[in-house]
PDB file of N, CA and C in Angstrom:
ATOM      1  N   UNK A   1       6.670   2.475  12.426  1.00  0.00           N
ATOM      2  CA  UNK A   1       7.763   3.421  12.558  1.00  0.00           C
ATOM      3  C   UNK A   1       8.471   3.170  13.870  1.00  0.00           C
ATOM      4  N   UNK A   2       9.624   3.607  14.071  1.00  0.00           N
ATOM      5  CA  UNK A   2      10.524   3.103  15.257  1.00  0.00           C
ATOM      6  C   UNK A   2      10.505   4.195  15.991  1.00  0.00           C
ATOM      7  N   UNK A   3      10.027   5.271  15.831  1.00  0.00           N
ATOM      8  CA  UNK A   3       9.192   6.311  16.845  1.00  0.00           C
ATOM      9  C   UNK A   3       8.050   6.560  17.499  1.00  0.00           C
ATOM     10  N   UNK A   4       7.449   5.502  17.448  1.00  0.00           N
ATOM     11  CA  UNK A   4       5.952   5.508  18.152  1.00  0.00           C
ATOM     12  C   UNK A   4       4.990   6.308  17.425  1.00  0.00           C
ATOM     13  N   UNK A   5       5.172   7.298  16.448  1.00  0.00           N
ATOM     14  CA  UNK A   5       4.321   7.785  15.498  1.00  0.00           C
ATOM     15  C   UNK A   5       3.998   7.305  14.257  1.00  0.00           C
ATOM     16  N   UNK A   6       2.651   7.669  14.428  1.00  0.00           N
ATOM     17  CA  UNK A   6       1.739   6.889  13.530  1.00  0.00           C
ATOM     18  C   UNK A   6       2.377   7.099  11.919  1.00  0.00           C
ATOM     19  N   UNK A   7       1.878   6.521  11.054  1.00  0.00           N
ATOM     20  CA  UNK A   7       2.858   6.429   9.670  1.00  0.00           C
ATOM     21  C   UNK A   7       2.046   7.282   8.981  1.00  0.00           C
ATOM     22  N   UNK A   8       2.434   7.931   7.795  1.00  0.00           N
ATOM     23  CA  UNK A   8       1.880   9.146   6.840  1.00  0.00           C
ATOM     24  C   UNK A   8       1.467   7.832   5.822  1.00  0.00           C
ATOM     25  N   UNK A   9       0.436   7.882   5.323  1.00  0.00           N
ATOM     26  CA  UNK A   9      -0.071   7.376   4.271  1.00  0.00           C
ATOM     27  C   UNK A   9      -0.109   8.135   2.687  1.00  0.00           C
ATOM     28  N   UNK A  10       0.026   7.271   1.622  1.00  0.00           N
ATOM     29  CA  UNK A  10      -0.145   7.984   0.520  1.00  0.00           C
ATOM     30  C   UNK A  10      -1.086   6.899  -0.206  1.00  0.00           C
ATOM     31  N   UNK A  11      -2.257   7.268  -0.588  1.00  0.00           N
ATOM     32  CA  UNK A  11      -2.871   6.742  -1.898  1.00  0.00           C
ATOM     33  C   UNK A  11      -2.095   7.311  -3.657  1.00  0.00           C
ATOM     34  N   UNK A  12      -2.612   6.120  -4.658  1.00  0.00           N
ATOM     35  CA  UNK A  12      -1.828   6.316  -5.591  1.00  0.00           C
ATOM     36  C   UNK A  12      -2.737   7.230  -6.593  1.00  0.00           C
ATOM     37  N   UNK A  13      -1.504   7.555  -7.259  1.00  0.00           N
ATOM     38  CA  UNK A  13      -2.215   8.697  -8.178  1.00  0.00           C
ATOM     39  C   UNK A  13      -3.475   8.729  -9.064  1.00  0.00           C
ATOM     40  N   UNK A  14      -3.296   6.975  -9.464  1.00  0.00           N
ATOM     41  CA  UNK A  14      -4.144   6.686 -10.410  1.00  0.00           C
ATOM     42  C   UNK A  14      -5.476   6.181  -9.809  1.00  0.00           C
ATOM     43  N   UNK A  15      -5.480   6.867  -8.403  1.00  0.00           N
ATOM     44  CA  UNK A  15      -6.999   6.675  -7.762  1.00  0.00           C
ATOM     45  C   UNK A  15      -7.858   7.697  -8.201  1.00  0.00           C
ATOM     46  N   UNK A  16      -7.040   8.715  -8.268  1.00  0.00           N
ATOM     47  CA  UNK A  16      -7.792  10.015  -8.445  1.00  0.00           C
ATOM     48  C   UNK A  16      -8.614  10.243  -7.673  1.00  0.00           C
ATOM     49  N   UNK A  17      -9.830  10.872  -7.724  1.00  0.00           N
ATOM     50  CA  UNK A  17     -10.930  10.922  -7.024  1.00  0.00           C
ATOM     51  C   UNK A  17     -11.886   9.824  -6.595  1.00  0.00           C
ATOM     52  N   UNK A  18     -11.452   8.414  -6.879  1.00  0.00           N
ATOM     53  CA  UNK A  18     -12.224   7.509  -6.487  1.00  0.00           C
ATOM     54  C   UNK A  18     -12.319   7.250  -4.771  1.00  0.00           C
ATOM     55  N   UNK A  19     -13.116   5.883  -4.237  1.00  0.00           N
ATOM     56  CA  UNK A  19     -12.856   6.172  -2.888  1.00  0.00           C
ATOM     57  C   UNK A  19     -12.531   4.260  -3.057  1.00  0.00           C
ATOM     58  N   UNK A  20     -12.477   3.970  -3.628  1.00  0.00           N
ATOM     59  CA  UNK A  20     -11.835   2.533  -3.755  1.00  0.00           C
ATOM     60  C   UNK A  20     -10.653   2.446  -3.886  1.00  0.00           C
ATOM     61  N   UNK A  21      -9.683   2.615  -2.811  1.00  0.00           N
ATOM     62  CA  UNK A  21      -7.957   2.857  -3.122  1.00  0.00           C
ATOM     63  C   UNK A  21      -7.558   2.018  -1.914  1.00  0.00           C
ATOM     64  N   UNK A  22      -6.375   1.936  -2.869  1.00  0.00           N
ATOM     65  CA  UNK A  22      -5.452   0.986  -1.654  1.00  0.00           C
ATOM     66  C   UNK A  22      -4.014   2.354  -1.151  1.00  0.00           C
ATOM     67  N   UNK A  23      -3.874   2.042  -0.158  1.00  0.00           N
ATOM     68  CA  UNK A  23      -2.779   3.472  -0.112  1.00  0.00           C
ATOM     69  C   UNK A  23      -1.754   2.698   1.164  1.00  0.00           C
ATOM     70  N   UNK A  24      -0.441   3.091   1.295  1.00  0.00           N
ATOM     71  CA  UNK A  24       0.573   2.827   1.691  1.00  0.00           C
ATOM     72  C   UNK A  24       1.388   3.348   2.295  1.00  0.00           C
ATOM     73  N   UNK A  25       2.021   2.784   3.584  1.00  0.00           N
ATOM     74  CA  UNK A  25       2.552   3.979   4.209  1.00  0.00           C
ATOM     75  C   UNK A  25       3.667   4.232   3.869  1.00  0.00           C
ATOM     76  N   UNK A  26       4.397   5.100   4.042  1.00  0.00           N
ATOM     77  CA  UNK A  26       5.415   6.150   3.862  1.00  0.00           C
ATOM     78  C   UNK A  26       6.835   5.331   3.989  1.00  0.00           C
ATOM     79  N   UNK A  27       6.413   4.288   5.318  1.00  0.00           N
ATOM     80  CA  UNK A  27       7.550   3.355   5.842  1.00  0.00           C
ATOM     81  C   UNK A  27       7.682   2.557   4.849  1.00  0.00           C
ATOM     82  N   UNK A  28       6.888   2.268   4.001  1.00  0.00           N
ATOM     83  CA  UNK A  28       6.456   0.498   3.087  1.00  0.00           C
ATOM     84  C   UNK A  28       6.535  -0.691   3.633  1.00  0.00           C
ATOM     85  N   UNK A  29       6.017  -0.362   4.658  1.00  0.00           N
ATOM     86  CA  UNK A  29       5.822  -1.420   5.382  1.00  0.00           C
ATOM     87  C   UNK A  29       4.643  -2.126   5.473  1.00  0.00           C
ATOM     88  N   UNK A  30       3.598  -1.265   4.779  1.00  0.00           N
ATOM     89  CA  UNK A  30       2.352  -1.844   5.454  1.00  0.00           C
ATOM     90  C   UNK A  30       0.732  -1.003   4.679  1.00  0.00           C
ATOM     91  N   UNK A  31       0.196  -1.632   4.199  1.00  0.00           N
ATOM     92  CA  UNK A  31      -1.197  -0.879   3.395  1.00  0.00           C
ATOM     93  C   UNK A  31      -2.101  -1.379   3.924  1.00  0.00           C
ATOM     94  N   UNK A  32      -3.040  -0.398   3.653  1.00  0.00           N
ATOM     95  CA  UNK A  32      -4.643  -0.434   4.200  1.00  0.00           C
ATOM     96  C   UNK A  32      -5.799   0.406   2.871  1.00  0.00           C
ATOM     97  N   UNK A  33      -6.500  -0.289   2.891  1.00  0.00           N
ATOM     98  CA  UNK A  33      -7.729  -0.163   2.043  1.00  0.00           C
ATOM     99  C   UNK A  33      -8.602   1.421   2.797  1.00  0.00           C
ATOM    100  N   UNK A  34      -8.659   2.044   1.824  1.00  0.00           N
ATOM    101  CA  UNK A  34      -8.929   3.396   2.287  1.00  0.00           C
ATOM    102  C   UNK A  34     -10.130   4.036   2.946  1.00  0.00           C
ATOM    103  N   UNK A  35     -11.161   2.605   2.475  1.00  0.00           N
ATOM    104  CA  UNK A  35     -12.643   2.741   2.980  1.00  0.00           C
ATOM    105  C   UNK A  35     -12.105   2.121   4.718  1.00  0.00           C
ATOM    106  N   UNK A  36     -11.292   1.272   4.236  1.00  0.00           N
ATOM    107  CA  UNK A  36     -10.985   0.133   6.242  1.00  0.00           C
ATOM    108  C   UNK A  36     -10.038   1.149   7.035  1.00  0.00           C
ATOM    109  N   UNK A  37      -9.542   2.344   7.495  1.00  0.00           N
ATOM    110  CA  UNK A  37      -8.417   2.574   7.970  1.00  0.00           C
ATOM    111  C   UNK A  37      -7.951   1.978   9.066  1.00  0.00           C
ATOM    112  N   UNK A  38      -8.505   1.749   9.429  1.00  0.00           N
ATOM    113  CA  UNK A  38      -8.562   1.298  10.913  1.00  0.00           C
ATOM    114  C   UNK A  38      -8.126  -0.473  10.531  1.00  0.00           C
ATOM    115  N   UNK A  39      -7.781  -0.926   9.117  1.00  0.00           N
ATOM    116  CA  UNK A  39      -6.855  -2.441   9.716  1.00  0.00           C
ATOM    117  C   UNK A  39      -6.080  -1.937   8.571  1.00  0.00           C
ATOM    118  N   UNK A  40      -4.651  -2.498   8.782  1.00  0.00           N
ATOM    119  CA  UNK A  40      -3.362  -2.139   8.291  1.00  0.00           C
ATOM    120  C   UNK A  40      -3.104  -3.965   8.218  1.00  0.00           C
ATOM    121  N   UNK A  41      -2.400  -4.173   6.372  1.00  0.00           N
ATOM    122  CA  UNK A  41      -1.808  -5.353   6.255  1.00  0.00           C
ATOM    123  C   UNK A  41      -0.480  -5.059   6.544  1.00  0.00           C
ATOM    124  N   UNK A  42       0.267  -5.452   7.678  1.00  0.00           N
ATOM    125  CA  UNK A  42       2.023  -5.560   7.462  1.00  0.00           C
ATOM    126  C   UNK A  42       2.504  -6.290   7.011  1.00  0.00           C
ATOM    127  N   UNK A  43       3.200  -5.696   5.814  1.00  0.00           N
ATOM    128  CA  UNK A  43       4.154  -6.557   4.550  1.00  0.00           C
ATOM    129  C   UNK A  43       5.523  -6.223   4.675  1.00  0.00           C
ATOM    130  N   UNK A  44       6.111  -5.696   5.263  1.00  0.00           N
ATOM    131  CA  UNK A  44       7.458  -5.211   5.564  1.00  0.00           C
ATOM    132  C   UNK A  44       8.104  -5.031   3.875  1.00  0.00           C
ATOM    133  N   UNK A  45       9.393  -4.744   4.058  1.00  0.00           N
ATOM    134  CA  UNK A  45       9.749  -3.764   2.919  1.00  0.00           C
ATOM    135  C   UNK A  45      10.177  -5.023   1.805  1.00  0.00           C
ATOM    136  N   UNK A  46      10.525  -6.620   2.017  1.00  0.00           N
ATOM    137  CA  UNK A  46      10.576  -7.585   1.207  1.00  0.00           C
ATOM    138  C   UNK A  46       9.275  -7.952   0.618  1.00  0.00           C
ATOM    139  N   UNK A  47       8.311  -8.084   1.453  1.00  0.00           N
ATOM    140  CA  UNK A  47       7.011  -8.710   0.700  1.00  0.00           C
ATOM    141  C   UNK A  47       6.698  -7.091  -0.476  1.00  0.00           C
ATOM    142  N   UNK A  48       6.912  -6.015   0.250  1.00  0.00           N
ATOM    143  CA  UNK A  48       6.559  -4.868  -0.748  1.00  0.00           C
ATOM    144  C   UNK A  48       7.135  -4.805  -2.008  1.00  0.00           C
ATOM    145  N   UNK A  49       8.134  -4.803  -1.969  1.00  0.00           N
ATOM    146  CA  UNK A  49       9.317  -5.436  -3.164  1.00  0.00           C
ATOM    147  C   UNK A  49       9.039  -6.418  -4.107  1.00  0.00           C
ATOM    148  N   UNK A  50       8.684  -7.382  -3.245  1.00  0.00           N
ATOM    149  CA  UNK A  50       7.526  -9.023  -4.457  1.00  0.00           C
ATOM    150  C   UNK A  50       6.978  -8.688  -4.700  1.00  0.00           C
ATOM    151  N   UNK A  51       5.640  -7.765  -4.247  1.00  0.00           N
ATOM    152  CA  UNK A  51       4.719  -7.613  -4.722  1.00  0.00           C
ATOM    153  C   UNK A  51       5.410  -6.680  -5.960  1.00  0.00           C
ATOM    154  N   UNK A  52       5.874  -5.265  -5.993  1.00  0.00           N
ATOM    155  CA  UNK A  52       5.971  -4.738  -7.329  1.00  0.00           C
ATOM    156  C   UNK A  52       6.263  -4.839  -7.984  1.00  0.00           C
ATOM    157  N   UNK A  53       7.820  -5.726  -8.129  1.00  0.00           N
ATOM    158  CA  UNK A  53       8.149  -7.057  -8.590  1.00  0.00           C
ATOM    159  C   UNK A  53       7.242  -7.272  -9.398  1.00  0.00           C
ATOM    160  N   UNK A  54       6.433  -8.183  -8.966  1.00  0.00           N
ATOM    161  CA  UNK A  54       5.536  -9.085  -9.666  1.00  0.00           C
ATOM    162  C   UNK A  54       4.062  -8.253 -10.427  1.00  0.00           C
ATOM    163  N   UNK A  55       3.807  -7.053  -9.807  1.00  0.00           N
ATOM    164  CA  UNK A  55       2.972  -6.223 -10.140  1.00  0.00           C
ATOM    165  C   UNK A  55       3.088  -5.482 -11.745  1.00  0.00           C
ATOM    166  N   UNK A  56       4.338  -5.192 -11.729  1.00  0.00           N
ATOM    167  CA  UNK A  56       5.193  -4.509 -13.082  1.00  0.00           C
ATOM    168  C   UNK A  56       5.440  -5.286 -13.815  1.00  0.00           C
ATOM    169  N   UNK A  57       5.552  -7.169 -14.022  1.00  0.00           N
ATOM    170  CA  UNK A  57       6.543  -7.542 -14.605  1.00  0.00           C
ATOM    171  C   UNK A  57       4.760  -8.461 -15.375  1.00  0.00           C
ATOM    172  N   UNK A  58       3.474  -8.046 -14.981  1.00  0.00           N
ATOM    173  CA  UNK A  58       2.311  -7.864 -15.323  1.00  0.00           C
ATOM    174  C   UNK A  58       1.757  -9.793 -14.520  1.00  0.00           C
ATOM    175  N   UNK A  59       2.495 -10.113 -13.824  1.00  0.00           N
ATOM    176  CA  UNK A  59       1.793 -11.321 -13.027  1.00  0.00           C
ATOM    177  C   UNK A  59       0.535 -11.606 -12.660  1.00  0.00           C
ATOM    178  N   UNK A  60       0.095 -10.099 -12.428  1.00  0.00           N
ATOM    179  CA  UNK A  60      -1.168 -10.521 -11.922  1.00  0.00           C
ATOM    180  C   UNK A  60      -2.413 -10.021 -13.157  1.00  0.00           C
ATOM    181  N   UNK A  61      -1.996  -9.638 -14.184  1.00  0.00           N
ATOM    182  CA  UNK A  61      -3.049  -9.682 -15.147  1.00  0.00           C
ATOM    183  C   UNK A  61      -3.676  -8.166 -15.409  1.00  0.00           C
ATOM    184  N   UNK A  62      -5.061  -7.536 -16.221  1.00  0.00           N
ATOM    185  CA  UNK A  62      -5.227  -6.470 -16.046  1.00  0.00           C
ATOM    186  C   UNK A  62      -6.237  -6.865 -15.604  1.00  0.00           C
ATOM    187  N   UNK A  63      -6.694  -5.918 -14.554  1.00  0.00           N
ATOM    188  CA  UNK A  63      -7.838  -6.476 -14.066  1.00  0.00           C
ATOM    189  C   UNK A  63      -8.956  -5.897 -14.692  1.00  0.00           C
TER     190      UNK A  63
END
């Protein structure tokens, strides 16, 4: 964030109550694995874009 404050995170819906989630910040800039908080991947808002991109259009398979 370009305010020195820390970013609001959201995990996705379809985690539900699990604790295996990937969740994302608010900026879309950047996700972290929910068990790790403490390391953040920065993907800025183009790599976020490829990825859903490619996420929706079923590239990566069902897992």
């Amino acid at each position: 964030m370009t305010d020195g404050a820390p970013p609001r995170w959201r995990k996705s819906s379809r985690s539900a109550s699990q604790s295996d989630c990937v969740e994302i910040a608010q900026t879309f800039d950047r996700i972290r694995d929910s068990k790790h908080k403490d390391a953040e991947l920065m993907v800025g808002r183009a790599g976020w874009t490829s990825f859903l991109t490619a996420a929706k259009s079923g590239e990566f398979g069902k897992g």
